[in-house]
C-alpha atoms as a PDB file:
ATOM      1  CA  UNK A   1    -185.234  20.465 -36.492  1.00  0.00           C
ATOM      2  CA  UNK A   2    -182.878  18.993 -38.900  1.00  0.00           C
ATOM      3  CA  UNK A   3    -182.667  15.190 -39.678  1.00  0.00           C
ATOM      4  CA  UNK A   4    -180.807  12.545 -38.342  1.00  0.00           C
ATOM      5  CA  UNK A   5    -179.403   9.444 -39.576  1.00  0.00           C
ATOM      6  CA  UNK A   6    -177.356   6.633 -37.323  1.00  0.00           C
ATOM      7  CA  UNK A   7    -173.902   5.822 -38.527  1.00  0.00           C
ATOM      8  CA  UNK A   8    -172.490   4.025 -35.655  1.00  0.00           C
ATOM      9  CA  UNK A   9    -171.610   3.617 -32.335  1.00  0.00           C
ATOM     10  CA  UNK A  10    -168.898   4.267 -29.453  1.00  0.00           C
ATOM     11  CA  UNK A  11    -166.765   1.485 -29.080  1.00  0.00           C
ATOM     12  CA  UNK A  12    -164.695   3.197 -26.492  1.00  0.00           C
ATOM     13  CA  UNK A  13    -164.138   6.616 -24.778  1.00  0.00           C
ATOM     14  CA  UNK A  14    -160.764   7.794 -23.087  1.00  0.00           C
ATOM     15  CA  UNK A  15    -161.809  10.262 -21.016  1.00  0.00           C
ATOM     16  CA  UNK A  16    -158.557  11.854 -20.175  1.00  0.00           C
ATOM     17  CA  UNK A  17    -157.564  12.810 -24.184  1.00  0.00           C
ATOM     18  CA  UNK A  18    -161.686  13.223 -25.367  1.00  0.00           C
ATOM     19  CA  UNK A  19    -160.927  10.510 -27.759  1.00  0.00           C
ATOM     20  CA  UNK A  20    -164.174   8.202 -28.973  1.00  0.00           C
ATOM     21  CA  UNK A  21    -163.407   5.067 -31.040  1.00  0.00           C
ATOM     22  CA  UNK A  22    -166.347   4.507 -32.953  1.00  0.00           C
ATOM     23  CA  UNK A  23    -167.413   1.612 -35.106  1.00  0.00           C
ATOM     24  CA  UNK A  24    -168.997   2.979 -38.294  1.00  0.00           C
ATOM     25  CA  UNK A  25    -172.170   1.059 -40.329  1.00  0.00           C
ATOM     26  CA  UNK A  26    -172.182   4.501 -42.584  1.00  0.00           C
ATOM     27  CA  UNK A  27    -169.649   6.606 -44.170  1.00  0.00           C
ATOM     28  CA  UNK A  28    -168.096   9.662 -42.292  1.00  0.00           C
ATOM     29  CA  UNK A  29    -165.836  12.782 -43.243  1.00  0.00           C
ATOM     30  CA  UNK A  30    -164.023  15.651 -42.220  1.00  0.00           C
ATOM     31  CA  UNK A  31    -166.466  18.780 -42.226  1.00  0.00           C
ATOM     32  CA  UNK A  32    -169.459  16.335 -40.972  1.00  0.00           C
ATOM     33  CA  UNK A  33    -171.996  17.475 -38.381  1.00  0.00           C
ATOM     34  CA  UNK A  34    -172.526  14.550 -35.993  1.00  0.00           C
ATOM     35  CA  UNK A  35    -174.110  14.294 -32.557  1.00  0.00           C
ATOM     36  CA  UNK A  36    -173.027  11.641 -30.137  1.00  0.00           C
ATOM     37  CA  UNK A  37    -176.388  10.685 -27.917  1.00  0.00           C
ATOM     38  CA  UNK A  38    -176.393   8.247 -24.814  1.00  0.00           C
ATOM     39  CA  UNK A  39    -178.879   7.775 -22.419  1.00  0.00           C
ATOM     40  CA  UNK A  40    -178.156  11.324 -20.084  1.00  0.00           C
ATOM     41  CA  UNK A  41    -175.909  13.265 -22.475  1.00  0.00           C
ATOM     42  CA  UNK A  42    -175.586  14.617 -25.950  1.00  0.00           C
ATOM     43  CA  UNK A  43    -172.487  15.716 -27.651  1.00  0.00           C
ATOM     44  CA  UNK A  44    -173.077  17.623 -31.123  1.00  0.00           C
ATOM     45  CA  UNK A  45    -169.756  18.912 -32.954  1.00  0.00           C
ATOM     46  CA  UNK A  46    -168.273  19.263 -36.248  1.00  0.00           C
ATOM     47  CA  UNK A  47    -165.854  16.642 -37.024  1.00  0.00           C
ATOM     48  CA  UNK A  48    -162.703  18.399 -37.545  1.00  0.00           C
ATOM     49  CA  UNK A  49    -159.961  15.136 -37.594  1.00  0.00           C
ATOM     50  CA  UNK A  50    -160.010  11.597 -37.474  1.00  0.00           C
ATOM     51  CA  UNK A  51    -157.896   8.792 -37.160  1.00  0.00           C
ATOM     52  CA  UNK A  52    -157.257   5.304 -38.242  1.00  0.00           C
ATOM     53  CA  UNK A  53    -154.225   3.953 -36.504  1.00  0.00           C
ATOM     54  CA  UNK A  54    -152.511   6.749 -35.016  1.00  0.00           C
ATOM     55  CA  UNK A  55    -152.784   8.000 -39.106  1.00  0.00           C
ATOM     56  CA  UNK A  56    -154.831  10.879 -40.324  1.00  0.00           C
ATOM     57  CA  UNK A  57    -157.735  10.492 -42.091  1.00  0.00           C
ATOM     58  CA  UNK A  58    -160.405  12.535 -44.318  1.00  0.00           C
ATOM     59  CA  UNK A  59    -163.178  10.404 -44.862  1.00  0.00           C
ATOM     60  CA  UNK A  60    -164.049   6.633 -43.050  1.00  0.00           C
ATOM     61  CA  UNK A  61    -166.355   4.407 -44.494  1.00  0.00           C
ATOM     62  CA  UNK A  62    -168.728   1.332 -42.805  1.00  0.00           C
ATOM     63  CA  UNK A  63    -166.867  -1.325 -41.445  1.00  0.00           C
ATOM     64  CA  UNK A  64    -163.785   1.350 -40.135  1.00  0.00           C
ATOM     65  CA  UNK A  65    -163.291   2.287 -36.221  1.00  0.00           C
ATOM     66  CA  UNK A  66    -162.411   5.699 -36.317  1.00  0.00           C
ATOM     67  CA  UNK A  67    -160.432   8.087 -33.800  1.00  0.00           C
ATOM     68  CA  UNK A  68    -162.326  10.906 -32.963  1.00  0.00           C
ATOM     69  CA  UNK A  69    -161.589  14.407 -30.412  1.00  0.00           C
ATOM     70  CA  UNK A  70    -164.937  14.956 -28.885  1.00  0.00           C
ATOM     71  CA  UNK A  71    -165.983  18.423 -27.524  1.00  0.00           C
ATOM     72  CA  UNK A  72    -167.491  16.457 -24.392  1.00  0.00           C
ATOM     73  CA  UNK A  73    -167.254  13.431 -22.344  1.00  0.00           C
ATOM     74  CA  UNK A  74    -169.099  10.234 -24.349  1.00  0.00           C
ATOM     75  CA  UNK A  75    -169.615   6.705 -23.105  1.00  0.00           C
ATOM     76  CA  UNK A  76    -169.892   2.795 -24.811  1.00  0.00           C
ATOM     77  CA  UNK A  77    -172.759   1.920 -26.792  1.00  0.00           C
ATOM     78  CA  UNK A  78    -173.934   5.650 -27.208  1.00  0.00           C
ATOM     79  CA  UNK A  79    -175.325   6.158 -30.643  1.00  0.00           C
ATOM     80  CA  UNK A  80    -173.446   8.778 -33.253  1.00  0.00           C
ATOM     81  CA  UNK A  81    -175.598  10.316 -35.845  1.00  0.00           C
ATOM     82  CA  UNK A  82    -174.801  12.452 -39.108  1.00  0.00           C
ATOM     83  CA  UNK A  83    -176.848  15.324 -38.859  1.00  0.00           C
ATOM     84  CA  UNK A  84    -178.283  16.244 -42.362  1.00  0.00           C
ATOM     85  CA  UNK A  85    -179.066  19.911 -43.027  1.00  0.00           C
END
């Protein structure tokens, strides 16, 4: 089972675009396996874009609130970790 490691959290979740904001404590980038886990649901994808603003990004670091297209639905406080292979 690979290894986890928390990097932040969802701030917010609009349901009807799959969009999570999520406050990062860890860096993040394009290419990154993550997996979004709340209480009843888990969400694993590769992150594929981001945004900062309504601007494009490659990489985020701790401190940012990213834009991120989620393959399922997400809710507040649910914890994102990088997974490391």
């Amino acid at each position: 089972m690979p290894e986890k490691k928390v990097i932040g959290k969802v701030k917010h979740f609009y349901d009807k675009i799959s969009v999570a904001i999520i406050e990062l404590n860890d860096k993040l980038k394009i290419g990154d396996k993550i997996s979004i886990e709340g209480h009843d649901n888990v969400v694993e994808q590769v992150v594929d874009s981001m945004q900062i603003e309504h601007e494009k990004i490659e990489k985020a670091k701790a401190g940012d609130a990213v834009g991120l297209k989620t393959t399922g639905a997400v809710k507040e406080n649910d914890k994102v970790f990088k997974v490391l292979e």
